[in-house]
N, C-alpha and C. Protein backbone atom coordinates (compact mmCIF):
# COMPACT_ATOMS: atom_id res chain seq x y z
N UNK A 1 0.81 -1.19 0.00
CA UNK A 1 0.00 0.00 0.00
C UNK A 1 0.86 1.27 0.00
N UNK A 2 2.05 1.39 0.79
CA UNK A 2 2.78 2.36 1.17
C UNK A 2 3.52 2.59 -0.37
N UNK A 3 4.22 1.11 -0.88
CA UNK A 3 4.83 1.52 -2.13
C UNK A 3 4.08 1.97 -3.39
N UNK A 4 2.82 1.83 -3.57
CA UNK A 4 1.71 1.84 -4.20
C UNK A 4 1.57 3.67 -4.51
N UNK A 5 1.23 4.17 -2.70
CA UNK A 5 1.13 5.61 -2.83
C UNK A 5 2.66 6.43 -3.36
N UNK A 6 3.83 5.93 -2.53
CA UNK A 6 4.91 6.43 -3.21
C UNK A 6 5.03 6.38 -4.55
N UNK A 7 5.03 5.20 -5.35
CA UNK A 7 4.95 5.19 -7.03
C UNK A 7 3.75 6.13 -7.16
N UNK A 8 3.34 6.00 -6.83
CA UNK A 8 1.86 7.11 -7.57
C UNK A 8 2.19 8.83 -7.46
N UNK A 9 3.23 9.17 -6.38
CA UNK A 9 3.49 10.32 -6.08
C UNK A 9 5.07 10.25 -6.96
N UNK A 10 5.50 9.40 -6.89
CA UNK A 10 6.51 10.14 -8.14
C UNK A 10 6.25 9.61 -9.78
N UNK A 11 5.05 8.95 -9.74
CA UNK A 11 4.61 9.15 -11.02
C UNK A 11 4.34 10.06 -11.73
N UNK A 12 3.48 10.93 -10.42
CA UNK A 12 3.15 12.14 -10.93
C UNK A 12 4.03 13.63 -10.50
N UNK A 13 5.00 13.23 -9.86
CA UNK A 13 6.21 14.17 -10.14
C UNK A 13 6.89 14.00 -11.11
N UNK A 14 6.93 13.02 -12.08
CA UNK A 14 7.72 12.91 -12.98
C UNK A 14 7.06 13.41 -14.11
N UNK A 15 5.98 13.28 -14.02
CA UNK A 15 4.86 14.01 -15.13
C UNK A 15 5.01 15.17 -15.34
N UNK A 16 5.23 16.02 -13.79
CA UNK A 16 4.80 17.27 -13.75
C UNK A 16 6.66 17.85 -14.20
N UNK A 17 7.39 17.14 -13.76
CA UNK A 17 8.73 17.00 -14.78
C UNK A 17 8.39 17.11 -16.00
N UNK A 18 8.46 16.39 -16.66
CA UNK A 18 8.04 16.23 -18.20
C UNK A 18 7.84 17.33 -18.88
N UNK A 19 6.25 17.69 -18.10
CA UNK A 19 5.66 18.82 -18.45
C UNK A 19 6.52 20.25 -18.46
N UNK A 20 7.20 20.21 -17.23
CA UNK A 20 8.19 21.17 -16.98
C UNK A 20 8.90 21.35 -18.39
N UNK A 21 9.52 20.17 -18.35
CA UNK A 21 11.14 20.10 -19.43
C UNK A 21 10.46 20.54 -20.80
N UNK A 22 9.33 19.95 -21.08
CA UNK A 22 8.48 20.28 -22.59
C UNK A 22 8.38 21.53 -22.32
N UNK A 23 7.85 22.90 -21.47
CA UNK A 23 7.32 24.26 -21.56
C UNK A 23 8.77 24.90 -21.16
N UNK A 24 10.21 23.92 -20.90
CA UNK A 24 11.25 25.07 -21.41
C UNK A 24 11.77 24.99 -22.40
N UNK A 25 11.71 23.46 -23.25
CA UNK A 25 12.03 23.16 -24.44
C UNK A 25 11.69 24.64 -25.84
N UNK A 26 9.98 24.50 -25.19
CA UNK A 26 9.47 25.34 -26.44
C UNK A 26 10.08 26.88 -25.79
N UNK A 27 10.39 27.51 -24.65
CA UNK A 27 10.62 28.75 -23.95
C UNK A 27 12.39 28.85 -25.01
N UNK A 28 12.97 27.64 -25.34
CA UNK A 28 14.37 27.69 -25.60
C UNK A 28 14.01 27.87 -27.02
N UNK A 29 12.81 27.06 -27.74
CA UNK A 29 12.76 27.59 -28.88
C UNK A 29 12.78 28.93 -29.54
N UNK A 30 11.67 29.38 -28.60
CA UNK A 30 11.11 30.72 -28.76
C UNK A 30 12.36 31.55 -28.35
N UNK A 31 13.22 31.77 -27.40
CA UNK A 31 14.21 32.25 -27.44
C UNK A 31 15.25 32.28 -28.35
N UNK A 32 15.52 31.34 -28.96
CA UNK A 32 16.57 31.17 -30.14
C UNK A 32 15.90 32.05 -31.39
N UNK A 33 14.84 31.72 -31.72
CA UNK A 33 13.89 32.10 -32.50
C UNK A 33 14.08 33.97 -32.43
N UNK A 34 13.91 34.71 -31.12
CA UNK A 34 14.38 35.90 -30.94
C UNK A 34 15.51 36.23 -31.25
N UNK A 35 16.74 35.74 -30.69
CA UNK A 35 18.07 35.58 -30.83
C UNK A 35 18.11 35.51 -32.28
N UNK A 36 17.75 34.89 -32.99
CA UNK A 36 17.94 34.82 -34.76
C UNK A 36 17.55 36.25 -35.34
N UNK A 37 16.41 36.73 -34.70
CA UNK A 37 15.80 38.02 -35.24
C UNK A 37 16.62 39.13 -34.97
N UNK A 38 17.00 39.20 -33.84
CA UNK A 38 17.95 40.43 -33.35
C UNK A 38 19.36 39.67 -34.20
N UNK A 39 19.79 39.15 -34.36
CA UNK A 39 20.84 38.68 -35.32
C UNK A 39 21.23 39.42 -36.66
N UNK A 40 19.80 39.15 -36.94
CA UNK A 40 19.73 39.37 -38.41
C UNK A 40 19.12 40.94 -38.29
N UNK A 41 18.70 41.27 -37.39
CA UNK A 41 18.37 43.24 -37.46
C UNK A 41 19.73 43.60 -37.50
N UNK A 42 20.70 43.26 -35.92
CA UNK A 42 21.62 44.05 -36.17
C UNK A 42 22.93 44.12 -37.87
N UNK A 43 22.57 42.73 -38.22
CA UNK A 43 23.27 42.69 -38.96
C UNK A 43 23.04 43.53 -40.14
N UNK A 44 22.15 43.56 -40.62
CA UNK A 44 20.72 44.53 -41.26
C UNK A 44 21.46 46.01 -41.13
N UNK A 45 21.33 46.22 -40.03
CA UNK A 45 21.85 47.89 -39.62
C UNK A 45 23.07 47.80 -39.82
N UNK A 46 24.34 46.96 -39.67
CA UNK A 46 25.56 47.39 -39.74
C UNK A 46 25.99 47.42 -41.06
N UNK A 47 24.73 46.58 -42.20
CA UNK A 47 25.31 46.83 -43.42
C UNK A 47 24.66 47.97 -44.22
N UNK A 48 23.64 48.56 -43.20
CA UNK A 48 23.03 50.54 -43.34
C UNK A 48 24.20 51.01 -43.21
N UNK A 49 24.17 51.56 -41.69
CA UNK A 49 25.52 51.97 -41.45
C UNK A 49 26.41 51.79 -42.49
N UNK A 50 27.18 50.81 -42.74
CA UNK A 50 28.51 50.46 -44.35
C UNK A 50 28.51 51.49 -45.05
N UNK A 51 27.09 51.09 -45.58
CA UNK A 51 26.61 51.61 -47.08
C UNK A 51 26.85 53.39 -46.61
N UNK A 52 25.78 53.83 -45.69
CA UNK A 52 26.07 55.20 -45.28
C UNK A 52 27.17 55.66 -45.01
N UNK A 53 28.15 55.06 -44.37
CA UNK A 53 29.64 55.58 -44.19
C UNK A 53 30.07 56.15 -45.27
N UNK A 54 30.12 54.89 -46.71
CA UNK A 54 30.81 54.92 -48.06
C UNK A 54 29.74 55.92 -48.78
N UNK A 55 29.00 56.43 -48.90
CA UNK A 55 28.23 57.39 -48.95
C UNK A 55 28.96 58.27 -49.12
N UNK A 56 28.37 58.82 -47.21
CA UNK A 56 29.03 60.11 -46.93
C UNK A 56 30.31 60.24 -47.31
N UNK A 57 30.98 59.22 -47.33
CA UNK A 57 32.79 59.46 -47.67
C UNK A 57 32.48 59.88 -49.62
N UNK A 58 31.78 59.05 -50.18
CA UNK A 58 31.82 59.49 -51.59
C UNK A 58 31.84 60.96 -51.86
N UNK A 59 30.80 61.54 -51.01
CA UNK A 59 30.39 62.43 -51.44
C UNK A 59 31.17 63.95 -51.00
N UNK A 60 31.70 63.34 -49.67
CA UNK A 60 33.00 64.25 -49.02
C UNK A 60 33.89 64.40 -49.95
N UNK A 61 34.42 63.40 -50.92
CA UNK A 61 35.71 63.09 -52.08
C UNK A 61 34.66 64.25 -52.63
N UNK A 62 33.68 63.83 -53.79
CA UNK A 62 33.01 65.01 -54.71
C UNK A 62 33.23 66.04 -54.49
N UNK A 63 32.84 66.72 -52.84
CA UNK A 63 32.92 67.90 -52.36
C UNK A 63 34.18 68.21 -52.74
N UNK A 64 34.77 67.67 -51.96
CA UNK A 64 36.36 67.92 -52.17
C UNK A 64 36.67 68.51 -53.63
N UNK A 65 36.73 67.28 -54.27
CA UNK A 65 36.97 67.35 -56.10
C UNK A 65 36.78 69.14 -56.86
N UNK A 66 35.12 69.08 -56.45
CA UNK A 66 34.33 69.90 -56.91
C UNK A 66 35.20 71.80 -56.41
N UNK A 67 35.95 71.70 -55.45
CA UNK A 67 36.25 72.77 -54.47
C UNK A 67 37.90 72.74 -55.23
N UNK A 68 38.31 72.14 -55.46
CA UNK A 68 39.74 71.97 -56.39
C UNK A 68 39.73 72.59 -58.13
N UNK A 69 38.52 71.71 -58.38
CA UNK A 69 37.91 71.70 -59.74
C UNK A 69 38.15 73.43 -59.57
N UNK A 70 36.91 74.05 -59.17
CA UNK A 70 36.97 75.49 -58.81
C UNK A 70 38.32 76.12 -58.77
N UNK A 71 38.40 75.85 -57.77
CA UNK A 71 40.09 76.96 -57.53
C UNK A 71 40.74 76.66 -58.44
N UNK A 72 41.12 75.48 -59.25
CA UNK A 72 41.90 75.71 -60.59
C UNK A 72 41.30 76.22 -61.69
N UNK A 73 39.64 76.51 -61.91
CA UNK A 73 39.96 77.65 -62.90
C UNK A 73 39.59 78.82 -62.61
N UNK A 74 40.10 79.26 -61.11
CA UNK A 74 40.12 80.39 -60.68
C UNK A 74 38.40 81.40 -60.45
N UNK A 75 37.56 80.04 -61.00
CA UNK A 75 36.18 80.66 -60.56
C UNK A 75 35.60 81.43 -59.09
N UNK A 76 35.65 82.32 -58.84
CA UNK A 76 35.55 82.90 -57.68
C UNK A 76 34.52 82.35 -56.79
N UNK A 77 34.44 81.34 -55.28
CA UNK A 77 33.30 81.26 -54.65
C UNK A 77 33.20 81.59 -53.16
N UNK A 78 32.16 81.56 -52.41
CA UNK A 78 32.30 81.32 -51.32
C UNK A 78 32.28 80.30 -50.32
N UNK A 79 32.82 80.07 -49.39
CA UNK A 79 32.14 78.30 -48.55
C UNK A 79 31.73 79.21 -47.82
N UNK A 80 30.19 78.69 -47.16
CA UNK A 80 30.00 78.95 -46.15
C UNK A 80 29.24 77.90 -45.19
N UNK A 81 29.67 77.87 -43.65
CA UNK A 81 29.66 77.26 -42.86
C UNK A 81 27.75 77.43 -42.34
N UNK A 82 27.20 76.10 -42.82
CA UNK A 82 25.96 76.49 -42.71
C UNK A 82 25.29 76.40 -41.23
N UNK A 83 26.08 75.57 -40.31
CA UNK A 83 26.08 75.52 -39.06
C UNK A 83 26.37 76.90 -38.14
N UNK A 84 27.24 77.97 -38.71
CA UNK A 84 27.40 79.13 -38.19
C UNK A 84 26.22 80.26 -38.37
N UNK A 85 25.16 80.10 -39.60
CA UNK A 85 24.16 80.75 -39.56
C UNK A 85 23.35 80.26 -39.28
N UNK A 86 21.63 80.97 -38.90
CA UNK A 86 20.49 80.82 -38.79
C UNK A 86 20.17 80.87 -40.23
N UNK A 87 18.82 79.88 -39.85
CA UNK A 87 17.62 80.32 -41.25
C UNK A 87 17.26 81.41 -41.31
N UNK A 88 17.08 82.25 -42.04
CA UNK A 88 16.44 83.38 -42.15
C UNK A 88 15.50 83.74 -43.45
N UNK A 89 14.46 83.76 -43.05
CA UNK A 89 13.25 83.97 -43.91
C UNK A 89 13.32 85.17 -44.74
N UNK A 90 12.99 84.91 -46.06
CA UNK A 90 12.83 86.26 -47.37
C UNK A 90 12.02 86.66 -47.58
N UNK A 91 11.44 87.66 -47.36
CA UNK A 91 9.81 88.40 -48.33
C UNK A 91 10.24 88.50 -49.32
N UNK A 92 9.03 88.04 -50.10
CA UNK A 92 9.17 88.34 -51.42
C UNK A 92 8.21 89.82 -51.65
């Protein structure tokens, strides 16, 4: 009788095991499953970022180019630092 109730009580601890190990199984799925997503975002963004770096650098060279181009045929311009002024509104 005594071994009867013991098997019956870790029958059903072992169940409730089971059950356990199955709802972290799928918790490990679902985690990896996240882990893949943020994977593939950041990776996503660092090849934004790339692209934008080589961009801005292209276009720094142009600038550049374009400011050389100028001064060798002596075309007269100004740079101006657009961060040093305000907007300022025109009536027409």
């Amino acid at each position: 009788m005594i071994k009867r109730m013991l098997c019956k009580d870790l029958y059903k601890e072992i169940e409730r095991l089971e059950r356990s190990i199955i709802e972290l199984e799928e918790q490990i799925i679902e985690l990896k499953t996240q882990l893949n997503m943020k994977t593939e975002e950041a990776t996503s963004l660092y090849i934004e970022n790339q692209n934008l770096r080589h961009k801005v650098e292209m276009l720094e060279k142009t600038h550049k180019q374009l400011i050389e181009m100028l001064k060798k045929m002596k075309v007269p311009f100004v740079v101006v630092d657009e961060d040093e002024f305000e907007d300022v509104e025109i009536d027409k």
